[in-house]
C-alpha atoms as a PDB file:
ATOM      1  CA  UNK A   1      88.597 102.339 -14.813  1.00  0.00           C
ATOM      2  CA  UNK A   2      88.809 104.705 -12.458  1.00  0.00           C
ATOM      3  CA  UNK A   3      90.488 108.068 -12.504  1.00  0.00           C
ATOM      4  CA  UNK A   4      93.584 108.190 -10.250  1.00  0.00           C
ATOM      5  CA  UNK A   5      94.605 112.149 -11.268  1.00  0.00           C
ATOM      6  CA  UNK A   6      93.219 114.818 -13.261  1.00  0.00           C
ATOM      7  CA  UNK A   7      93.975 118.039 -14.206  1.00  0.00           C
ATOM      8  CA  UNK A   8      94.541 120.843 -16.549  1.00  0.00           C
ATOM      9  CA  UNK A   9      96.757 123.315 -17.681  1.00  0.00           C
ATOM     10  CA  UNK A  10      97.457 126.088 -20.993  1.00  0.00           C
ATOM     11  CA  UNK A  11     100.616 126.000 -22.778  1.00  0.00           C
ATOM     12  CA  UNK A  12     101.576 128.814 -24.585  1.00  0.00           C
ATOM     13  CA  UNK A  13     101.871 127.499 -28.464  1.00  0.00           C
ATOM     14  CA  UNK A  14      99.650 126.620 -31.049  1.00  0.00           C
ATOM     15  CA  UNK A  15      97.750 123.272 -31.692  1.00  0.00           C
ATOM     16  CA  UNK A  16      99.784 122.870 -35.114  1.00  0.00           C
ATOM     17  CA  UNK A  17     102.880 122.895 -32.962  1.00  0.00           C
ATOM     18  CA  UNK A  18     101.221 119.878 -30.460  1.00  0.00           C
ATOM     19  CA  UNK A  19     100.866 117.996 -33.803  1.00  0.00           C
ATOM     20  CA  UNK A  20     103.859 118.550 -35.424  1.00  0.00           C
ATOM     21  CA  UNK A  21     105.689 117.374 -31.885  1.00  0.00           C
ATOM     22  CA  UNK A  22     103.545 113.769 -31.999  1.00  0.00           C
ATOM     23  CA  UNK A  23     104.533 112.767 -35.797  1.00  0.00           C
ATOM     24  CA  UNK A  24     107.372 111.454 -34.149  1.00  0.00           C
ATOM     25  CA  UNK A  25     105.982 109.424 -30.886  1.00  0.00           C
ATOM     26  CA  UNK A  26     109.666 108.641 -29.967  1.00  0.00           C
ATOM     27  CA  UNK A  27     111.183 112.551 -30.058  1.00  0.00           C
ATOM     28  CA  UNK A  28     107.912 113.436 -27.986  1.00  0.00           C
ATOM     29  CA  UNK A  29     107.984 110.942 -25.246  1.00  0.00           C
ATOM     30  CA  UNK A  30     111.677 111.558 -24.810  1.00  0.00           C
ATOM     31  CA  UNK A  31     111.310 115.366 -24.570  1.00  0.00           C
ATOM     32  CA  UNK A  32     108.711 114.950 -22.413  1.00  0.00           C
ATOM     33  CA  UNK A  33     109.939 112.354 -20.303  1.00  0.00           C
ATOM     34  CA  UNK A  34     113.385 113.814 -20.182  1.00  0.00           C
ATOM     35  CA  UNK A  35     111.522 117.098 -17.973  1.00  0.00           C
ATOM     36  CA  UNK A  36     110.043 114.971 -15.309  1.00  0.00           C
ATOM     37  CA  UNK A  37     112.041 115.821 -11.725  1.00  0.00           C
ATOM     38  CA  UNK A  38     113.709 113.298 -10.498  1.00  0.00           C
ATOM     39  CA  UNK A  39     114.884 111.836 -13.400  1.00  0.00           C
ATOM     40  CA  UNK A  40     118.593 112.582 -14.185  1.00  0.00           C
ATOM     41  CA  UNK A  41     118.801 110.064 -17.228  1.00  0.00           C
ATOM     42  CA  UNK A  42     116.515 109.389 -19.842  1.00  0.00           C
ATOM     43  CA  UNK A  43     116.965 107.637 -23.366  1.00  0.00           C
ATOM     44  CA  UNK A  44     115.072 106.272 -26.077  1.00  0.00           C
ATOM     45  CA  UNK A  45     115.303 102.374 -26.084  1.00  0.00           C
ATOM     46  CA  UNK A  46     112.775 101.639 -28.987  1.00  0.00           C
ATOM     47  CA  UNK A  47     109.850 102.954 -31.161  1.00  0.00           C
ATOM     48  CA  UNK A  48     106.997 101.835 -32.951  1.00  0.00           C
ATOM     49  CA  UNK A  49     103.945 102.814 -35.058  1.00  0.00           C
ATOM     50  CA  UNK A  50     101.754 102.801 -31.318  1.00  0.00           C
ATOM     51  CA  UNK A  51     104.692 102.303 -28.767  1.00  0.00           C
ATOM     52  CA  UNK A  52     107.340 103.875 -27.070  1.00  0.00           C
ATOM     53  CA  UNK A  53     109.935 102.419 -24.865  1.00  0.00           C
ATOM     54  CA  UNK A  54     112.302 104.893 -22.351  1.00  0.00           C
ATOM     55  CA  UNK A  55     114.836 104.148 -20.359  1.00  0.00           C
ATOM     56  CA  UNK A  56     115.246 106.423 -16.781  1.00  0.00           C
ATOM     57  CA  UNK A  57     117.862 106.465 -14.499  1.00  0.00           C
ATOM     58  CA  UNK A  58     114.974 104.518 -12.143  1.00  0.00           C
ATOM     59  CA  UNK A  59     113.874 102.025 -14.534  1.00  0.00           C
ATOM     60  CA  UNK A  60     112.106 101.078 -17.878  1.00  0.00           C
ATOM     61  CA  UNK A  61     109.130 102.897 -19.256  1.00  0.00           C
ATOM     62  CA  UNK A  62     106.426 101.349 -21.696  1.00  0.00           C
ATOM     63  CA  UNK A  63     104.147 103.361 -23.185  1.00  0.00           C
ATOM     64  CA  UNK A  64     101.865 101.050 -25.179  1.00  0.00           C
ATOM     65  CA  UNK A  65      98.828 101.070 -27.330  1.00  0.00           C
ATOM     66  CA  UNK A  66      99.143 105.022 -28.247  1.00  0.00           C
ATOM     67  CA  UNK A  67      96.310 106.013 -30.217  1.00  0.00           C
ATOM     68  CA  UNK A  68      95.932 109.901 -31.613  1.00  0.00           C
ATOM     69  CA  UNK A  69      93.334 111.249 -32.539  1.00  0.00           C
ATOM     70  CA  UNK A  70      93.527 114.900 -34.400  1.00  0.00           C
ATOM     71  CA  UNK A  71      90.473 117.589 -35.515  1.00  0.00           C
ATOM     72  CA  UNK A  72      91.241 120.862 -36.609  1.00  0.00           C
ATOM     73  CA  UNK A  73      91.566 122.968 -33.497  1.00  0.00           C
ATOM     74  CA  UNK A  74      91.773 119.835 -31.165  1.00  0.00           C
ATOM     75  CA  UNK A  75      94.183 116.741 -30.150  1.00  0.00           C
ATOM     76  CA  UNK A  76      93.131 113.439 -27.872  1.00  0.00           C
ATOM     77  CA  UNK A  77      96.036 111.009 -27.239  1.00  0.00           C
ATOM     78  CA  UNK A  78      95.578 107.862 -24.798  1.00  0.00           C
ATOM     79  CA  UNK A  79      97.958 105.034 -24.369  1.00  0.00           C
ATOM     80  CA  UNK A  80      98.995 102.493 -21.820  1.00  0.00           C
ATOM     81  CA  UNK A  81     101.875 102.364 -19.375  1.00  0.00           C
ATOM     82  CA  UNK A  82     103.838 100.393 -17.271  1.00  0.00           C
ATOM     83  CA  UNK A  83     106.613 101.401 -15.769  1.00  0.00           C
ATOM     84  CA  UNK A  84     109.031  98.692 -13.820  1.00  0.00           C
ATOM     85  CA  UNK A  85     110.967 100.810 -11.163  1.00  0.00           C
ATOM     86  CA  UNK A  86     114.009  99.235 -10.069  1.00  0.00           C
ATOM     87  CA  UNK A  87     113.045  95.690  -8.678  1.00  0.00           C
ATOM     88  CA  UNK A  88     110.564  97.075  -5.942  1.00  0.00           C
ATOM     89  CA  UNK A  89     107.862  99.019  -8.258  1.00  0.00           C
ATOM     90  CA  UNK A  90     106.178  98.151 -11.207  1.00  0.00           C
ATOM     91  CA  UNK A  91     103.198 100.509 -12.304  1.00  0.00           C
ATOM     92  CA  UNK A  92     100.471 100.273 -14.780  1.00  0.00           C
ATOM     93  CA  UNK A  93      97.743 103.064 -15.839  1.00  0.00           C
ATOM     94  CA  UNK A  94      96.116 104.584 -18.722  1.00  0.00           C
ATOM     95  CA  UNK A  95      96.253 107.985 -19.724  1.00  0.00           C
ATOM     96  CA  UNK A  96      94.598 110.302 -21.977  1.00  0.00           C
ATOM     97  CA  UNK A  97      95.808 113.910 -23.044  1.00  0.00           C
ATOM     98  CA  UNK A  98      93.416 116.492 -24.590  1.00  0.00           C
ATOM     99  CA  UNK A  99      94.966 119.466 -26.398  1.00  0.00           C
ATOM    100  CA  UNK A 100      92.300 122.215 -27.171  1.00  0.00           C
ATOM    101  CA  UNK A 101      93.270 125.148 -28.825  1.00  0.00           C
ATOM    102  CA  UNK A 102      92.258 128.153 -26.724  1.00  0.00           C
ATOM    103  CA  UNK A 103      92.966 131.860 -27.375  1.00  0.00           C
ATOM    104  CA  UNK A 104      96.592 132.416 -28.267  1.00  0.00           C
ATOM    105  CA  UNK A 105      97.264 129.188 -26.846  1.00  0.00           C
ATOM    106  CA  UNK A 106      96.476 125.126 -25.950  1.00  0.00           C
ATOM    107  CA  UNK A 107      94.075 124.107 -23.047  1.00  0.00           C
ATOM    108  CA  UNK A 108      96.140 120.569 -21.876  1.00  0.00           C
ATOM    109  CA  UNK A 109      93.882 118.609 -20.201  1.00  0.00           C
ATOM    110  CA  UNK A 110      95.252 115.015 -18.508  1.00  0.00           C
ATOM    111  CA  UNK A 111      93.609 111.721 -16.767  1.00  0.00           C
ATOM    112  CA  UNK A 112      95.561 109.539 -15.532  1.00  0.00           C
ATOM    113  CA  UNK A 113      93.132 106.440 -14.810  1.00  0.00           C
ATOM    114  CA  UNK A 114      93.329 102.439 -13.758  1.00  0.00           C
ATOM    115  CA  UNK A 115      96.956 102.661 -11.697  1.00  0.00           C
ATOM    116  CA  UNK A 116      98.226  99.946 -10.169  1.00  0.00           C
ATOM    117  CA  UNK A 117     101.248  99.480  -8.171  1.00  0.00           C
ATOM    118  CA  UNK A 118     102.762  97.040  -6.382  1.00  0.00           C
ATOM    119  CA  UNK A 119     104.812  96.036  -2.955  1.00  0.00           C
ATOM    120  CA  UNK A 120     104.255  98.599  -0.437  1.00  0.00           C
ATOM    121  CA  UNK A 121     106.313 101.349  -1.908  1.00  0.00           C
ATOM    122  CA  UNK A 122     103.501 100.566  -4.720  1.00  0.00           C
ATOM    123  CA  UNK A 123     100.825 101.583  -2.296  1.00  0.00           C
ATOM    124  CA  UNK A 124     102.644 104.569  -0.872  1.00  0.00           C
ATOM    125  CA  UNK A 125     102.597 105.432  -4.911  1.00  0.00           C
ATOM    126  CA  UNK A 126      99.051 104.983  -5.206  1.00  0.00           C
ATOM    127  CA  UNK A 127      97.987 106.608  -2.383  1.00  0.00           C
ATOM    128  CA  UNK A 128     100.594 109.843  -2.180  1.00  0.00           C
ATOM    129  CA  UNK A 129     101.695 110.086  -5.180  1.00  0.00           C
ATOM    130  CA  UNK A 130      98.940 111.196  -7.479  1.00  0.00           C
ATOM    131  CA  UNK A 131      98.948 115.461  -7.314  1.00  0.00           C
ATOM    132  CA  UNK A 132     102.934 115.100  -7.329  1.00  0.00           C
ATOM    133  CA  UNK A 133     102.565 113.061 -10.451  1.00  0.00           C
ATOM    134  CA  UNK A 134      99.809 114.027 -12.239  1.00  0.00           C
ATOM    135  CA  UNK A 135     101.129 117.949 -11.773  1.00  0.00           C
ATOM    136  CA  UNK A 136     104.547 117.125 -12.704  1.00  0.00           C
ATOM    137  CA  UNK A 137     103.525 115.650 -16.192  1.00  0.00           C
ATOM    138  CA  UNK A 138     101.328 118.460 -16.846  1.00  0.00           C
ATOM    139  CA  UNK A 139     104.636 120.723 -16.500  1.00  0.00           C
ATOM    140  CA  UNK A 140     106.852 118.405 -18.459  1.00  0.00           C
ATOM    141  CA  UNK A 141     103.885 119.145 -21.614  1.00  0.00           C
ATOM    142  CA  UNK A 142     104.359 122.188 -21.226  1.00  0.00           C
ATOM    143  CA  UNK A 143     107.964 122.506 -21.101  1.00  0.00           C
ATOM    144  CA  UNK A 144     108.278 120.340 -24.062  1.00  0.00           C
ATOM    145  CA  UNK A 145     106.155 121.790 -26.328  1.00  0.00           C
ATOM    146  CA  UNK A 146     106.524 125.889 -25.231  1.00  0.00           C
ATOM    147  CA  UNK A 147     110.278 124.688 -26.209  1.00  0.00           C
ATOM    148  CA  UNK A 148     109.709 123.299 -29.295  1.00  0.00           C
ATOM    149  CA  UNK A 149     107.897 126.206 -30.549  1.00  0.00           C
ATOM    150  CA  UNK A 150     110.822 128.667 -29.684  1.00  0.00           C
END
């Protein structure tokens, strides 16, 4: 599979408070989701043990096959998505998150791997769409979980 983004980041809480936030898959997506720009609506349609499905005002969100993985000073998440965008877009990829702790703080690391898109506006996706992405997610971790541990 290969790696469409990549990147890195430190949030500033501890890695108790990144596994507190993922015993509930459903509140974390949400808050998560819910800080992405562009996205003026976003509700929780259904959880499970390993899925999570989310509503946006552009379209339905599946976040499938999420598997956690936790050590003592150190979190790995990966799941599946696929995202159906209005009628013109739908999106697949894999991610994993890595959650180190580091200092006073969390290292978040991201991959975002094995996109596909479809239609042309698919391909503009794939092509431009990566940094804008990949960044944006990274800040919506952070958000979520430097708010949570106010």
């Amino acid at each position: 599979m290969s790696v469409w983004f990549e990147g890195d980041g430190d949030i500033g809480c501890d890695i108790e408070q990144v596994k507190r936030s993922f015993e509930d898959l459903g509140a974390h997506y949400f808050g998560v989701v819910g800080r992405m720009p562009g996205l003026t609506s976003v509700s929780l349609v259904e959880q499970g043990p390993d899925s999570v499905t989310i509503r946006t005002n552009e379209g339905l969100m599946q976040r499938t096959n999420i598997v956690l993985r936790s050590e003592a000073d150190r979190v790995v998440v990966e799941l599946d998505e696929a995202y159906q965008a209005g009628s013109k877009v739908h999106t697949t990829a894999h991610f994993q998150d890595e959650f180190v702790a580091s200092g006073g703080g969390v290292r978040h690391r991201t991959v975002i791997s094995g996109v596909e898109a479809s239609g042309v506006l698919g391909f503009f996706y794939r092509t431009f769409g990566r940094a804008n992405t990949g960044k944006a997610f990274l800040a919506s971790y952070k958000a979520h979980l430097e708010q949570q541990g106010v």
